[in-house]
C-alpha atoms as a PDB file:
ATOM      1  CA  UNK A   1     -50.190 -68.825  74.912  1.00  0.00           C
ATOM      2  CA  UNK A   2     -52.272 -65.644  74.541  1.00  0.00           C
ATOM      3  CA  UNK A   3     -53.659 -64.405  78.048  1.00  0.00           C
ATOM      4  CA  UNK A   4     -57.572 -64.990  76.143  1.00  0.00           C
ATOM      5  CA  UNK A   5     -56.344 -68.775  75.945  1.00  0.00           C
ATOM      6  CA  UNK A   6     -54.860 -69.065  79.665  1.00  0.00           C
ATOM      7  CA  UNK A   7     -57.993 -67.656  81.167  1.00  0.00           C
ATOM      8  CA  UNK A   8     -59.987 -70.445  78.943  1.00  0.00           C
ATOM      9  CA  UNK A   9     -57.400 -72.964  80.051  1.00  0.00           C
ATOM     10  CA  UNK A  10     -57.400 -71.636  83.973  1.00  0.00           C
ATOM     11  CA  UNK A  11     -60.265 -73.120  86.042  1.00  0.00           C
ATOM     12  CA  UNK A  12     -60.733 -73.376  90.151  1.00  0.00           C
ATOM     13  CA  UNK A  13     -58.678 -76.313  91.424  1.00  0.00           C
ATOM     14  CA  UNK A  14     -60.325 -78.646  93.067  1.00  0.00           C
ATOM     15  CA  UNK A  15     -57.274 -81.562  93.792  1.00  0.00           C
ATOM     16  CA  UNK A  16     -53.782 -80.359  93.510  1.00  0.00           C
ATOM     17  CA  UNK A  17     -50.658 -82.935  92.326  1.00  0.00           C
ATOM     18  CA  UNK A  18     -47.816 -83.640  94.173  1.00  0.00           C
ATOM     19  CA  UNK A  19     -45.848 -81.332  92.676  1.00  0.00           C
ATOM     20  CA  UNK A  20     -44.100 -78.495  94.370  1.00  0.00           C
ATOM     21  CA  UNK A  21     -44.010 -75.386  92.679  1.00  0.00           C
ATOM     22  CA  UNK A  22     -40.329 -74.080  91.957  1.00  0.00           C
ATOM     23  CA  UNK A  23     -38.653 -70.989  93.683  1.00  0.00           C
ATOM     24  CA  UNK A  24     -38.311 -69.282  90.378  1.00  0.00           C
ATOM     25  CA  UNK A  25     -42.514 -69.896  89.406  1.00  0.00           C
ATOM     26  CA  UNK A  26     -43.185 -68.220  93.484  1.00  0.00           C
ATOM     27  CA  UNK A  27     -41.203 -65.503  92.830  1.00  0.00           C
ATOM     28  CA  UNK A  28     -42.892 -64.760  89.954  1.00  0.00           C
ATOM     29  CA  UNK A  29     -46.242 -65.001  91.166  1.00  0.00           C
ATOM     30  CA  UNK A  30     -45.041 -62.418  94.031  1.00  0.00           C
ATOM     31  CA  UNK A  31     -43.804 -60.480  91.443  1.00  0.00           C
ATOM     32  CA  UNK A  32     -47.134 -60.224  89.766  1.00  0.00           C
ATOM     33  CA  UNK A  33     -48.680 -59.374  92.806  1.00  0.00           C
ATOM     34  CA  UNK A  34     -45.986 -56.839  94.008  1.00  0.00           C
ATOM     35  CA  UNK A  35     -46.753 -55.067  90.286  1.00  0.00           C
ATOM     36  CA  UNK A  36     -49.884 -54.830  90.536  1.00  0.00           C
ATOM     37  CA  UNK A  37     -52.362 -51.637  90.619  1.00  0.00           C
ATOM     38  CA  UNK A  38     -53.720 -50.252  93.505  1.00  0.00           C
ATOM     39  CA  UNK A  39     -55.507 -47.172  94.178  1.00  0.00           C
ATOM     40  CA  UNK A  40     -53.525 -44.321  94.577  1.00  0.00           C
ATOM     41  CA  UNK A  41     -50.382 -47.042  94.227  1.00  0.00           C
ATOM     42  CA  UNK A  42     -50.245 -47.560  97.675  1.00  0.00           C
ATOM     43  CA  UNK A  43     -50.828 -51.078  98.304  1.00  0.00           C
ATOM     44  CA  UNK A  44     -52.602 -51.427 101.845  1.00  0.00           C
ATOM     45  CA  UNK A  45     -51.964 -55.068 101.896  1.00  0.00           C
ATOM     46  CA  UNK A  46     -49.444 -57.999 102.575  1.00  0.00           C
ATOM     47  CA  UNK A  47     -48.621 -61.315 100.370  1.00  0.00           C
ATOM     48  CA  UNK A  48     -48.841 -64.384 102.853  1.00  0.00           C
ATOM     49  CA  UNK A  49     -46.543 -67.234 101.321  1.00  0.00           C
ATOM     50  CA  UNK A  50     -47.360 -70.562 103.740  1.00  0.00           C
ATOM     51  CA  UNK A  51     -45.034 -73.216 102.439  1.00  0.00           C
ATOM     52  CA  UNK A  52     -44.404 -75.471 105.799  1.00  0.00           C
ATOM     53  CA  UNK A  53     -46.849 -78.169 105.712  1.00  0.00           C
ATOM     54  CA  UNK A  54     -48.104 -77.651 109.955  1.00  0.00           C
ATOM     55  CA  UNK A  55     -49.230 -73.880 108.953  1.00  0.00           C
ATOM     56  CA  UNK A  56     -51.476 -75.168 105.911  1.00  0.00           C
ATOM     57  CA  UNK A  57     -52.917 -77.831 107.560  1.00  0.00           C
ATOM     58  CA  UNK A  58     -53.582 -75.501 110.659  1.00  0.00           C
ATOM     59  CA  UNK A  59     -55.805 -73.364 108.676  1.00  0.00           C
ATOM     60  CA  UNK A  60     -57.805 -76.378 107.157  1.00  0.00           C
ATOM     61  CA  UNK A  61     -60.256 -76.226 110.121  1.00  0.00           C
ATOM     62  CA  UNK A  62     -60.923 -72.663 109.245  1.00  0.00           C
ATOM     63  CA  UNK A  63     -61.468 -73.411 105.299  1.00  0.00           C
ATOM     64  CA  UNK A  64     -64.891 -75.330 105.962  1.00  0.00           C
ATOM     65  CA  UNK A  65     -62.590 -78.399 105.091  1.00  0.00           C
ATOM     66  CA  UNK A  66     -61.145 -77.646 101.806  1.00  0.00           C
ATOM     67  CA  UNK A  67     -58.755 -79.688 102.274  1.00  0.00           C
ATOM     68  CA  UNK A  68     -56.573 -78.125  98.907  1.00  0.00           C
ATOM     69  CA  UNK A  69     -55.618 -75.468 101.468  1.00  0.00           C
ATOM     70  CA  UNK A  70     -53.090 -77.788 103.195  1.00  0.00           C
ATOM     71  CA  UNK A  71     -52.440 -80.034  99.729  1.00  0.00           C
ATOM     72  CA  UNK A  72     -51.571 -77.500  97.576  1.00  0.00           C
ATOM     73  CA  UNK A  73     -47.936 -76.518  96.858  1.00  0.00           C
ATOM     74  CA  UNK A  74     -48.212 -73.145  98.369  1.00  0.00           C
ATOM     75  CA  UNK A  75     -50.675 -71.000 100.098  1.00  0.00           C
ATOM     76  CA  UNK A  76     -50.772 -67.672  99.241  1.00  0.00           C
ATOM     77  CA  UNK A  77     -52.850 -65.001 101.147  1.00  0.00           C
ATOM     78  CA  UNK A  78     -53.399 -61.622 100.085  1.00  0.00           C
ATOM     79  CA  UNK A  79     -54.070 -60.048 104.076  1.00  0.00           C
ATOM     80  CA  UNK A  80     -54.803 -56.496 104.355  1.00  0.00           C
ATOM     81  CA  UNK A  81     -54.316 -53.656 106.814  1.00  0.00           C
ATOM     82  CA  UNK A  82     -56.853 -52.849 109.462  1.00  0.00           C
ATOM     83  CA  UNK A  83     -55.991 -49.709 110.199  1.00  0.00           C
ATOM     84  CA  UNK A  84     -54.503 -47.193 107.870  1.00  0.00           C
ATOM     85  CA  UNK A  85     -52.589 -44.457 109.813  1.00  0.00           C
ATOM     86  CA  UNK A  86     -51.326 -41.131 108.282  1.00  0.00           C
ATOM     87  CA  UNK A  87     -47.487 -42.835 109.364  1.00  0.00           C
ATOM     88  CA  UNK A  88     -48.733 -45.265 106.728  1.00  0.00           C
ATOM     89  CA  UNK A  89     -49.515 -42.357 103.943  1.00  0.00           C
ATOM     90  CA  UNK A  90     -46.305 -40.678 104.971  1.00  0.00           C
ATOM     91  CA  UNK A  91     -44.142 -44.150 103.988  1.00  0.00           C
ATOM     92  CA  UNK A  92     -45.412 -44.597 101.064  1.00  0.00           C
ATOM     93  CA  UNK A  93     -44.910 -40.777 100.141  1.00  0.00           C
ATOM     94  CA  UNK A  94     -41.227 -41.425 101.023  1.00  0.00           C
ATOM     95  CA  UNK A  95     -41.292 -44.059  98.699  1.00  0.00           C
ATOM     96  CA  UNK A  96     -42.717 -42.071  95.930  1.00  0.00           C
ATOM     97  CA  UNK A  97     -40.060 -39.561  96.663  1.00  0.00           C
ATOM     98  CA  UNK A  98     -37.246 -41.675  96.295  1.00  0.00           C
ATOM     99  CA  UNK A  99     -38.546 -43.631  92.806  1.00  0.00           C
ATOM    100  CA  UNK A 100     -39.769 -40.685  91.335  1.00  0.00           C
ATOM    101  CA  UNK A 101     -36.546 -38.877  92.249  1.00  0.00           C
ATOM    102  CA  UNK A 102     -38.489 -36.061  93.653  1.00  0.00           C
ATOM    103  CA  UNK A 103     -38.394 -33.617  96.972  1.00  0.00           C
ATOM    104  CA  UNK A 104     -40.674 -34.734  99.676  1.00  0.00           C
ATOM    105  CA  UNK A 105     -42.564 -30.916  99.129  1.00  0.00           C
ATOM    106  CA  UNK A 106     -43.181 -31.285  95.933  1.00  0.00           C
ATOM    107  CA  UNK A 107     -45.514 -34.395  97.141  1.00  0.00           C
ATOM    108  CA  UNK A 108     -47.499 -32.767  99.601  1.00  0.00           C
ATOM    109  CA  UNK A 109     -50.182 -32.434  97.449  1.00  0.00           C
ATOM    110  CA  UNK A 110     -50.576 -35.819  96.790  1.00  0.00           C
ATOM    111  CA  UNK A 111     -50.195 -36.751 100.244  1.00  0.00           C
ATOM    112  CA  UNK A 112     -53.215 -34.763 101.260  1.00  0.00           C
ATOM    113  CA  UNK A 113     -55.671 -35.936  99.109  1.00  0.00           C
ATOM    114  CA  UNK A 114     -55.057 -39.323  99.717  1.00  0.00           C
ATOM    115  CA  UNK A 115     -55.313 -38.031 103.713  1.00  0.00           C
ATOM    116  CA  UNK A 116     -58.702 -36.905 103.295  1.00  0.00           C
ATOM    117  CA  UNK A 117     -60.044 -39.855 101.247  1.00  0.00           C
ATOM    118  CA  UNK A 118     -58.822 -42.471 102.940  1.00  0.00           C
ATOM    119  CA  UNK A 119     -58.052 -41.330 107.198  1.00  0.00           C
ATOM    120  CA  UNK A 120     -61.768 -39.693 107.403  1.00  0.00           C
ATOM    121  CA  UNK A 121     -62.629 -43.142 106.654  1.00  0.00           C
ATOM    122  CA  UNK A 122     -64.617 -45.464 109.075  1.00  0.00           C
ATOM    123  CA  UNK A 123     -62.550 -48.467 110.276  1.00  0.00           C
ATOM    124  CA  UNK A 124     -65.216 -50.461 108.719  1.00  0.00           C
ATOM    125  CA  UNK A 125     -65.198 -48.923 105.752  1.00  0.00           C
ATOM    126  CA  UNK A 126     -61.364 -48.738 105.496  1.00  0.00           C
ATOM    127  CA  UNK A 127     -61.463 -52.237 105.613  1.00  0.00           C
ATOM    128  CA  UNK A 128     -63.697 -52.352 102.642  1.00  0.00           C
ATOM    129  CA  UNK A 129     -61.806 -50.091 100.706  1.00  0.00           C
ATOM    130  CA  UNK A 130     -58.066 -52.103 101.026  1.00  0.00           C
ATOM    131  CA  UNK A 131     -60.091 -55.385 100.954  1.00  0.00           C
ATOM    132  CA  UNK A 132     -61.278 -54.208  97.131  1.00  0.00           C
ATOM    133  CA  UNK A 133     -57.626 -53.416  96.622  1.00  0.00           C
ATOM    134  CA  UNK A 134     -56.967 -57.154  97.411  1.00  0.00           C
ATOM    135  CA  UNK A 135     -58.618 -58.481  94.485  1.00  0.00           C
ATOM    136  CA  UNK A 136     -57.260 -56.022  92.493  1.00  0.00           C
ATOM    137  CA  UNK A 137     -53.595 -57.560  93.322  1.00  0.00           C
ATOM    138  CA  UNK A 138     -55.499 -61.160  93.121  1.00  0.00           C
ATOM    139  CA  UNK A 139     -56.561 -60.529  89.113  1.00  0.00           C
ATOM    140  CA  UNK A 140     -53.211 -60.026  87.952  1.00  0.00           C
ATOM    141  CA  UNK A 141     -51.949 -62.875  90.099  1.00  0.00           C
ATOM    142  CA  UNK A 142     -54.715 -65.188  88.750  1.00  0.00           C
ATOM    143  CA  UNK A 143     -53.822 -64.595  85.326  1.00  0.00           C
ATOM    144  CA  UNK A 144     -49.594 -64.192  85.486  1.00  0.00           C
ATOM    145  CA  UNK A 145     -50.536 -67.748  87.196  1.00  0.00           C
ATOM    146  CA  UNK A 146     -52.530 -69.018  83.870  1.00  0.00           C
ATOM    147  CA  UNK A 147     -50.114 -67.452  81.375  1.00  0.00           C
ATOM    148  CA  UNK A 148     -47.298 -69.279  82.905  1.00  0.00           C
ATOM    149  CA  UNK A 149     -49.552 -72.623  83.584  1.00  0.00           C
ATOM    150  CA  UNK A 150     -49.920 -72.865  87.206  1.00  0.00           C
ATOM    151  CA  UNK A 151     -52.440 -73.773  88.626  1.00  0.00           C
ATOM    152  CA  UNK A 152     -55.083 -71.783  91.389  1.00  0.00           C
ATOM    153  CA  UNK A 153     -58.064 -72.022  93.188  1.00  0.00           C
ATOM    154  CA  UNK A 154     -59.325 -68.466  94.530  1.00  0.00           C
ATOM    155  CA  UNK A 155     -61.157 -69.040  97.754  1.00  0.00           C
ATOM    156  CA  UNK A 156     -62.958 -65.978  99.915  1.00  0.00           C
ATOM    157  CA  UNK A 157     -65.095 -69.074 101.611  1.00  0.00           C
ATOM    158  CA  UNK A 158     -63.066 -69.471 105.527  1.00  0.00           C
ATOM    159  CA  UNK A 159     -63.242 -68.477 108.572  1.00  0.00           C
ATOM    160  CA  UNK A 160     -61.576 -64.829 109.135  1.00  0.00           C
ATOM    161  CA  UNK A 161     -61.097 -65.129 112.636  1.00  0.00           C
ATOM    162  CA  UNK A 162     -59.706 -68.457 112.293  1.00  0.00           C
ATOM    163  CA  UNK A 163     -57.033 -67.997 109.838  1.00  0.00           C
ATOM    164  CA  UNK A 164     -56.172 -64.762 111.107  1.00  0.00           C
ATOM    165  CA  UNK A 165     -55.201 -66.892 114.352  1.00  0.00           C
ATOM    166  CA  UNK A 166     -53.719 -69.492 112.719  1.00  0.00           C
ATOM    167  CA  UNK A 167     -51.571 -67.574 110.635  1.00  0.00           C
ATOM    168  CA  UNK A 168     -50.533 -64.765 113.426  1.00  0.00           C
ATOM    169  CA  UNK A 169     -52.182 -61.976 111.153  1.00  0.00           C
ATOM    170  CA  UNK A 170     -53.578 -59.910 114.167  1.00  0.00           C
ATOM    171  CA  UNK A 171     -49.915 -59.331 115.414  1.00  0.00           C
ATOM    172  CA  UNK A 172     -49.200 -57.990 112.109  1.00  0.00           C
ATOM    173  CA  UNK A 173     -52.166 -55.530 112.133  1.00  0.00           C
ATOM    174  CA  UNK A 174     -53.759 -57.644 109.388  1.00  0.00           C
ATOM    175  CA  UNK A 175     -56.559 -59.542 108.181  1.00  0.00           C
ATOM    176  CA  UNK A 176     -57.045 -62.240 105.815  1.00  0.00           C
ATOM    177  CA  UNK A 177     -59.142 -61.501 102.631  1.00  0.00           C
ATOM    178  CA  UNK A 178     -58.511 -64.005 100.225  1.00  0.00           C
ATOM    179  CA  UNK A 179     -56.911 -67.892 100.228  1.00  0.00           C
ATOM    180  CA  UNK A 180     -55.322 -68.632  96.921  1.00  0.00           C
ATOM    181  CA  UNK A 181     -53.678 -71.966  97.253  1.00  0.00           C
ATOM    182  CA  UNK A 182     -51.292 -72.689  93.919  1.00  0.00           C
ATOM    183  CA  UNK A 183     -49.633 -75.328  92.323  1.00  0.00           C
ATOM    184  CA  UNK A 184     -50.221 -77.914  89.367  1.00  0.00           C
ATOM    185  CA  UNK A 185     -54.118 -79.913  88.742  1.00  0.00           C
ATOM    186  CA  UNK A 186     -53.793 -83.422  89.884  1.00  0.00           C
ATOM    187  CA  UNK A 187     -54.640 -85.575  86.736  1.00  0.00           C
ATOM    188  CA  UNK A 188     -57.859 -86.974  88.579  1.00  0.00           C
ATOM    189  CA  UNK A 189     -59.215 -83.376  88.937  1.00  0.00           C
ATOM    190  CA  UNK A 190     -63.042 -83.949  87.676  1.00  0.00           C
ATOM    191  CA  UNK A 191     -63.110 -79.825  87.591  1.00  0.00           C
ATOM    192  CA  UNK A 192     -60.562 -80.030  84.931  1.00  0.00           C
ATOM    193  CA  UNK A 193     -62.721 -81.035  82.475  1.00  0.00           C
ATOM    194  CA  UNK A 194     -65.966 -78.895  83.187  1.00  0.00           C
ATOM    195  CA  UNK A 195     -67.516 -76.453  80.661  1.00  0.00           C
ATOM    196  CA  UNK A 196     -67.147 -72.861  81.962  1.00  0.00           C
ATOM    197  CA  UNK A 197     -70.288 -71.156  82.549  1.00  0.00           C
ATOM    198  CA  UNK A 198     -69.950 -66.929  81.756  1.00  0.00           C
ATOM    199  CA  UNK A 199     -72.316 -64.589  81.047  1.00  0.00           C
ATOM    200  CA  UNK A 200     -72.570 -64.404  77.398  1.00  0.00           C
ATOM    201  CA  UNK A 201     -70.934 -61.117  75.461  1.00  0.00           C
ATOM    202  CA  UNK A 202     -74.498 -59.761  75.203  1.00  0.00           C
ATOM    203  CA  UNK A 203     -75.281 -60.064  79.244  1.00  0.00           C
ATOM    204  CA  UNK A 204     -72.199 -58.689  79.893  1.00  0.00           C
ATOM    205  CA  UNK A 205     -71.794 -55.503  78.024  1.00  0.00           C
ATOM    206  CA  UNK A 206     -73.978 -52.156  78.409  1.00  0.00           C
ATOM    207  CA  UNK A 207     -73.206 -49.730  75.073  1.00  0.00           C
ATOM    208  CA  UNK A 208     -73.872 -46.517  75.919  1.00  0.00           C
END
């Protein structure tokens, strides 16, 4: 299947099977996410994989009762950081280091333009910027997901707060910005068979 035909074939779930997604298909999908762009590469963000039943229905009550958030086969939550430090900057430069193969100096450069974009930054606005980097990661994840027929249903509709608790996120210096639960379309899905409605080629596209 051509990625053109997966996006036609992909819609937003509405009722999810029984099914349970294998181990192989959710590594995959974390793969997808894990390989995804980000600016400057550095990811400010965590993959949330709920698969115990209690934890998915617990954050039901913060999804305005969309109730494929505890019927799905997995949750996934892309949460991201709410405070960026320059520790943060300085791990990821380590990382660089190591996979490009190259002394910590030679980085420096690097290191300090990402410092002044990024840590003269607002809290607010930090927030912002690593949210945007969220559904950056979700894209890819939203089409590896259709390419390889599985099944999603985007959501940024929930409570913040709420899932945040619910999932322990504010321990982890993190904040929910997007609920994707996956799995496989229950045959009764009336979604399924919906005409998409996209801006036509002409609405979309400015030729300059």
């Amino acid at each position: 299947m051509s990625v053109i035909d997966a996006l036609n074939w992909r819609y937003a779930v509405k009722k999810f099977s029984q099914s349970t997604l294998t181990q192989m298909q959710i590594n995959d999908l974390v793969e997808s996410v894990r390989l995804a762009p980000s600016a400057y590469g550095i990811q400010p963000y965590q993959l949330i994989v709920v698969t115990d039943p209690k934890v998915k229905k617990a954050c039901l009550p913060h999804s305005y009762g969309q109730d494929k958030v505890a019927n799905c086969s997995h949750l996934l939550v892309l949460a991201h950081k709410k405070h960026i430090t320059h520790h943060d900057i300085s791990l990821f430069i380590e990382s660089v280091s190591i996979d490009q193969n190259k002394p910590l100096n030679a980085l420096n450069d690097y290191q300090n333009q990402i410092e002044s974009d990024l840590l003269v930054r607002t809290t607010e606005q930090q927030n912002n910027w690593a949210q945007q980097q969220c559904y950056i990661a979700l894209g890819t994840l939203l089409t590896h997901a259709a390419v390889s027929k599985i099944d999603t249903c985007p959501m940024t509709g929930f409570d913040v707060n709420g899932i945040n608790q619910a999932l322990g996120l504010n321990d982890k210096g993190l904040s929910a910005a997007i609920l994707c639960p996956v799995g496989i379309r229950d045959q009764d899905d009336h979604a399924a068979s919906r005409a998409k409605t996209r801006l036509s080629y002409n609405d979309l596209v400015v030729s300059l």
